[in-house]
N, C-alpha and C. Protein backbone atom coordinates (compact mmCIF):
# COMPACT_ATOMS: atom_id res chain seq x y z
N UNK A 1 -74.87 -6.47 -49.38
CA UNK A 1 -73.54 -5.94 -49.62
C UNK A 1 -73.02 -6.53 -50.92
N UNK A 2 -72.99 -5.64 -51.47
CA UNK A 2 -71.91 -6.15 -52.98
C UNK A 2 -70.61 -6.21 -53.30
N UNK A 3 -69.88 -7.36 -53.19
CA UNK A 3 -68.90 -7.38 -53.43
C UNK A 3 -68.26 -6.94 -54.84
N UNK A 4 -67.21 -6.49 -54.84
CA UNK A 4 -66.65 -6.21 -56.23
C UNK A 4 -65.45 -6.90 -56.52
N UNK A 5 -64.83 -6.93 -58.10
CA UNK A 5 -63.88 -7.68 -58.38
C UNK A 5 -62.62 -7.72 -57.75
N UNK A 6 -62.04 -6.60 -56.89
CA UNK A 6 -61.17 -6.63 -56.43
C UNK A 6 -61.13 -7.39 -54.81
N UNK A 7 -62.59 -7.19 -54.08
CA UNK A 7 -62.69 -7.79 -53.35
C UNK A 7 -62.34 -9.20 -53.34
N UNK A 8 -62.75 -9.67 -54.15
CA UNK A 8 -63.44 -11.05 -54.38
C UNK A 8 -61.87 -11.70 -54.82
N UNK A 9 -60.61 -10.97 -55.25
CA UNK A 9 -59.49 -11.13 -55.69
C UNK A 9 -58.52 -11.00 -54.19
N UNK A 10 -58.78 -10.24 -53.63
CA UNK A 10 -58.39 -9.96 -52.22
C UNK A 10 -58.91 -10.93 -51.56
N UNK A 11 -60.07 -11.73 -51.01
CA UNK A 11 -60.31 -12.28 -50.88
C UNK A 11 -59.66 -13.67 -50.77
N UNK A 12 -59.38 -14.69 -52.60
CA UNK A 12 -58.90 -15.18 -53.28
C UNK A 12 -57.71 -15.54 -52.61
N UNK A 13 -56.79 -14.62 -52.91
CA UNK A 13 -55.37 -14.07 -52.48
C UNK A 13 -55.02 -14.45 -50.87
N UNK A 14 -56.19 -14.01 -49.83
CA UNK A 14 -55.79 -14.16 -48.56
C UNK A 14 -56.00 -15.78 -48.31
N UNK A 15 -56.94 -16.34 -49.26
CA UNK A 15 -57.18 -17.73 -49.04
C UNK A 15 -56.56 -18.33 -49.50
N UNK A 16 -55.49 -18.21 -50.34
CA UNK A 16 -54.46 -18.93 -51.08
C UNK A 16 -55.39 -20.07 -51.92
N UNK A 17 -56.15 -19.31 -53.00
CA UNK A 17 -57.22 -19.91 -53.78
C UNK A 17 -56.92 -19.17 -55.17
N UNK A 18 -56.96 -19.91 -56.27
CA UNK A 18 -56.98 -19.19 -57.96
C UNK A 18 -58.20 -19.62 -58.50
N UNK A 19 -58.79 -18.23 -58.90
CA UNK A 19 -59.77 -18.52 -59.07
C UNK A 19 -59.79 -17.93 -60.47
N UNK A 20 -60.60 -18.72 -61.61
CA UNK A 20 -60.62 -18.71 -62.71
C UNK A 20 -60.97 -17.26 -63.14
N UNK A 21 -60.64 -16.39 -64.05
CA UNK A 21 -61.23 -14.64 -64.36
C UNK A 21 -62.39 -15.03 -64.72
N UNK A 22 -63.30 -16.14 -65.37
CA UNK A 22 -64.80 -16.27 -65.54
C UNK A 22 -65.48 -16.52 -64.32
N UNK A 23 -64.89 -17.01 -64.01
CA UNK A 23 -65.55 -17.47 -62.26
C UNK A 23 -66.28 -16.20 -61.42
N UNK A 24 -65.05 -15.19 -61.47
CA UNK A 24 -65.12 -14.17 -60.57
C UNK A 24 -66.67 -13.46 -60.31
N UNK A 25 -67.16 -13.14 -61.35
CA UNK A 25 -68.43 -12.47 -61.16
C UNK A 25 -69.41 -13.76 -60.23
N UNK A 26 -69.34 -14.60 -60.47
CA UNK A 26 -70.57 -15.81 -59.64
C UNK A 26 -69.57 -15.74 -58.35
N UNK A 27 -68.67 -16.14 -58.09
CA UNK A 27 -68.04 -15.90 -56.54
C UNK A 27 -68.61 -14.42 -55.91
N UNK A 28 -68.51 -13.29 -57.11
CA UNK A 28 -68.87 -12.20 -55.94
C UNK A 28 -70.45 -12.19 -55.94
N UNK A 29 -71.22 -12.65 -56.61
CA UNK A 29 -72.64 -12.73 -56.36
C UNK A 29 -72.74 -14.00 -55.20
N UNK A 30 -72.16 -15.10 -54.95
CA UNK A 30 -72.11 -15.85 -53.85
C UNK A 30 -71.89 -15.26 -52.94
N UNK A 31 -70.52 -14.82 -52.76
CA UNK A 31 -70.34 -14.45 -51.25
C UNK A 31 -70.79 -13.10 -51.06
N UNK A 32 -71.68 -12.16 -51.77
CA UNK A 32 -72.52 -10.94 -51.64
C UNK A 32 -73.88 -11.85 -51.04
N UNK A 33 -73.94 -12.69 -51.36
CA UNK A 33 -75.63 -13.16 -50.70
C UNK A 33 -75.17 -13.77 -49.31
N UNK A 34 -74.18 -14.50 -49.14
CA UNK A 34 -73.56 -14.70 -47.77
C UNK A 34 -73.71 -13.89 -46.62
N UNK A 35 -72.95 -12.56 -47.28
CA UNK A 35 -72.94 -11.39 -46.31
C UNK A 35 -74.31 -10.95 -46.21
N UNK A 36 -75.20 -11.08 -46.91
CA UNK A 36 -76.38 -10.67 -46.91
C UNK A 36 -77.11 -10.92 -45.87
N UNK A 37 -76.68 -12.85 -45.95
CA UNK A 37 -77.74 -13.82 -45.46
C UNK A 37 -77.42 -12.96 -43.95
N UNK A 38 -75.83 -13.06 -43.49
CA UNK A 38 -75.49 -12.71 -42.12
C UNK A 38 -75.96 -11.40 -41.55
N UNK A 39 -75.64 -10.62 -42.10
CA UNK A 39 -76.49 -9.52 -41.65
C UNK A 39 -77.37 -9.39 -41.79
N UNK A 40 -78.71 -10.10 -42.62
CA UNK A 40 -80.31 -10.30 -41.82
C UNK A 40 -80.35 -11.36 -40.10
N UNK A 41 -79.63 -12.25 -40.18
CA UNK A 41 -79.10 -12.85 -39.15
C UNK A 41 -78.90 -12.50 -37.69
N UNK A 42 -77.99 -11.34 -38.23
CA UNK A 42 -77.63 -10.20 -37.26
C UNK A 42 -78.66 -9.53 -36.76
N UNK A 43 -79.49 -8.75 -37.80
CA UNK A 43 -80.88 -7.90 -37.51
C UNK A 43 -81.81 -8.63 -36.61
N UNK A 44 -81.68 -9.83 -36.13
CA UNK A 44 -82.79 -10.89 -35.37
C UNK A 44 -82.78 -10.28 -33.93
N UNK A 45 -84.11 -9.97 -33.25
CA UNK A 45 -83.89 -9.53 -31.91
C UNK A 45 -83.62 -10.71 -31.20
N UNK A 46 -82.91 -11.09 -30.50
CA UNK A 46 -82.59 -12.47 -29.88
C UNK A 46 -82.68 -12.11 -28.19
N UNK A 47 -83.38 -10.55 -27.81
CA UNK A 47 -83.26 -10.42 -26.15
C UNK A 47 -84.12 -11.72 -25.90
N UNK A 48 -83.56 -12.13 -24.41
CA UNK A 48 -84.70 -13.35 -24.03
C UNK A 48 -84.69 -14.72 -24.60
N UNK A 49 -83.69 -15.24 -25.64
CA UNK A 49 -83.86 -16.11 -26.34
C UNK A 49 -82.14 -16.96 -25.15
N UNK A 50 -82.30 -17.56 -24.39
CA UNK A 50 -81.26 -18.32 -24.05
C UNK A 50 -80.34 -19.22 -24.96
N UNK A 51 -79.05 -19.05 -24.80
CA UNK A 51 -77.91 -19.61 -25.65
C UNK A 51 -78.50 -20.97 -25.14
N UNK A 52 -78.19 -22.43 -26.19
CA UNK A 52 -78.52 -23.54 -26.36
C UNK A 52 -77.19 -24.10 -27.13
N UNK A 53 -76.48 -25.52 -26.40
CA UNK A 53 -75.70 -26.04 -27.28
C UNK A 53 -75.78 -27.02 -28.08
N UNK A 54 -77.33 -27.48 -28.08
CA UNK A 54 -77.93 -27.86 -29.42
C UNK A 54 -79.03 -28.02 -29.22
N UNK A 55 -79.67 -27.85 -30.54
CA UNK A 55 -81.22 -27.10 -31.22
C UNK A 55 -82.30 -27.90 -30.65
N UNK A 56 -81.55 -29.51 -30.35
CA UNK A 56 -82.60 -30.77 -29.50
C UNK A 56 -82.44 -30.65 -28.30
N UNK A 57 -83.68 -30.84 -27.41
CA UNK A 57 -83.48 -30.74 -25.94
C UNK A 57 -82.91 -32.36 -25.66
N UNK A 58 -81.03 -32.51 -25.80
CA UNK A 58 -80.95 -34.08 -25.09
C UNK A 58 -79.80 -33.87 -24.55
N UNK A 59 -79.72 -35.02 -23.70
CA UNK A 59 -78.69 -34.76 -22.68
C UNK A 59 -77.83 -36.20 -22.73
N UNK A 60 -76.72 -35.85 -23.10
CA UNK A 60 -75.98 -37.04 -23.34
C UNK A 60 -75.20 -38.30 -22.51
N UNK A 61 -75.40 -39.40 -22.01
CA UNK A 61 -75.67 -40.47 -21.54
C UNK A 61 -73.93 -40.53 -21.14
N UNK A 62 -73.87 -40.60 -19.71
CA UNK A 62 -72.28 -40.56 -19.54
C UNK A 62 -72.10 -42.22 -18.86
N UNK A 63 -71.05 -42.17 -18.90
CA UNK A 63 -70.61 -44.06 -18.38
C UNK A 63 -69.81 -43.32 -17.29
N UNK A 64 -69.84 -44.36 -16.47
CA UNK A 64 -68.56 -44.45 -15.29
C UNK A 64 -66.99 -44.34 -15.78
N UNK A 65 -66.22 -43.23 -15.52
CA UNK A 65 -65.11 -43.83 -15.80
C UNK A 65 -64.44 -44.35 -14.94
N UNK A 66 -63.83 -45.26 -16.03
CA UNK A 66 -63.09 -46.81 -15.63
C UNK A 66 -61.79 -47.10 -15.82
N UNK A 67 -60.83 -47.30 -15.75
CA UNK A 67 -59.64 -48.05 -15.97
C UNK A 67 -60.15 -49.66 -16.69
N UNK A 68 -59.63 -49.49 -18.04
CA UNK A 68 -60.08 -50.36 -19.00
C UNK A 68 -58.62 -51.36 -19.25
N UNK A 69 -57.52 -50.70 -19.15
CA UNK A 69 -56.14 -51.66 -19.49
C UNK A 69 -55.65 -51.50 -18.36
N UNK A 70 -54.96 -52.14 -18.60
CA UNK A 70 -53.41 -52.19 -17.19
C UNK A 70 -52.34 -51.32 -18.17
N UNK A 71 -51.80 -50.34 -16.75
CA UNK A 71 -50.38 -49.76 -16.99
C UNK A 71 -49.11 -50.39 -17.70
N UNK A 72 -48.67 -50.01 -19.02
CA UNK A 72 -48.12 -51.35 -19.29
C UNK A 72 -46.63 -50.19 -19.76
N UNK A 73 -46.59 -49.44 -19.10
CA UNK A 73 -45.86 -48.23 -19.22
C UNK A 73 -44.33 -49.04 -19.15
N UNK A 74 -44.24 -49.37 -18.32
CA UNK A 74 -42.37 -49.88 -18.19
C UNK A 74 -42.07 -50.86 -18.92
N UNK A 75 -43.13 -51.74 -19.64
CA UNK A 75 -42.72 -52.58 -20.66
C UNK A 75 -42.17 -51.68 -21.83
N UNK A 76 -43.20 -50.87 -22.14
CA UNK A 76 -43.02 -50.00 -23.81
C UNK A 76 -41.82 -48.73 -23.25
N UNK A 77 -41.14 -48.63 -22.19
CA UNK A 77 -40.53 -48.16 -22.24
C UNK A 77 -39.07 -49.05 -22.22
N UNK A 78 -39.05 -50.48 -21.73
CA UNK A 78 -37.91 -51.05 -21.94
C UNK A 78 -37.56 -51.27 -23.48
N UNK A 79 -38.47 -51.31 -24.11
CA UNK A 79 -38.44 -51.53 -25.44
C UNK A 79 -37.82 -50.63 -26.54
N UNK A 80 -38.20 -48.80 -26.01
CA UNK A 80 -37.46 -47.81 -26.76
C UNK A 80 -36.75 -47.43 -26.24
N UNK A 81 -35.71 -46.77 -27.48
CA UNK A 81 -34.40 -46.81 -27.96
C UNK A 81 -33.80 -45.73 -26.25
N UNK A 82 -34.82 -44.71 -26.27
CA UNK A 82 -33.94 -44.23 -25.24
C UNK A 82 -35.29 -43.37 -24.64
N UNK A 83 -35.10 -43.64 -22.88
CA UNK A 83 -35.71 -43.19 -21.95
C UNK A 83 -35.17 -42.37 -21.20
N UNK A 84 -35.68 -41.38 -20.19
CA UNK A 84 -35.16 -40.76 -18.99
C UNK A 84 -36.22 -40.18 -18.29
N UNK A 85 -36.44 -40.17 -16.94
CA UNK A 85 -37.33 -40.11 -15.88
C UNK A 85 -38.62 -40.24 -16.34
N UNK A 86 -38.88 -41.53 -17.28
CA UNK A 86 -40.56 -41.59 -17.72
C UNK A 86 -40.87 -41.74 -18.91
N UNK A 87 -39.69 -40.82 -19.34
CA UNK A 87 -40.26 -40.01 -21.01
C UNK A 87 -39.21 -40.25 -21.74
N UNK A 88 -39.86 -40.28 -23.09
CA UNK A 88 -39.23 -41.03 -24.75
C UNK A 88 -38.19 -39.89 -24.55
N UNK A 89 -37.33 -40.03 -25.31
CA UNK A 89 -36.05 -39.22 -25.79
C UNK A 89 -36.14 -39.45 -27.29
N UNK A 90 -36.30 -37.96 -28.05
CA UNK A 90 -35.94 -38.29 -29.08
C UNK A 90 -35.30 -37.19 -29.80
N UNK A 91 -34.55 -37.31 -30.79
CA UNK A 91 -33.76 -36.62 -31.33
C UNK A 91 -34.27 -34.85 -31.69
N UNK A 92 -33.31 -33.77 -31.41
CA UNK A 92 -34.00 -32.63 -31.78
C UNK A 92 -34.09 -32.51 -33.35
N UNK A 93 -35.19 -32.15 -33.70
CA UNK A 93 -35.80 -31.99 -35.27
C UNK A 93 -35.50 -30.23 -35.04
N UNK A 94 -35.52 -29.18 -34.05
CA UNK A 94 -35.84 -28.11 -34.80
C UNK A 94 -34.50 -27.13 -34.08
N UNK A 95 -33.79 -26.67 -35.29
CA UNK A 95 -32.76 -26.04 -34.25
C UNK A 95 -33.06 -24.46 -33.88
């Protein structure tokens, strides 16, 4: 797929990117081989090929979970400025 200059400006534009007027022709030969690459990608028969969530067969090593600190909740709340049933109070930022 070949991109053209206006694409490649449209493009640009939606990405909130300026891109130099010499530039332009090598950006649309880049992202023309992109689209390329993906749609040979696409063309791959993949029936039979099971989804994998990564390319190594490993399985990642879990720990016990634990309670590592103590609750130290009513200290750090005597400390700020203002509490109510639990939770910080803090000023509204958005009207």
């Amino acid at each position: 797929m070949a991109l053209e200059r206006s694409d490649v400006l449209n493009i640009a534009h939606l990405a909130r990117l300026a891109i130099a007027e010499q530039d332009i022709p090598e950006y649309a030969r880049n992202l023309s081989n992109i689209l390329d690459f993906v749609a040979q990608m696409e063309a791959v028969d993949t029936t039979g090929v099971e989804p994998m969530a990564h390319p190594m067969d490993a399985s990642q090593r879990l720990r016990e979970d634990q309670v590592s600190e103590t609750d130290e909740r009513a200290h750090f709340q005597a400390i700020a400025p203002a509490t109510e049933a639990g939770l910080y109070l803090v000023p509204k930022v958005i009207e």
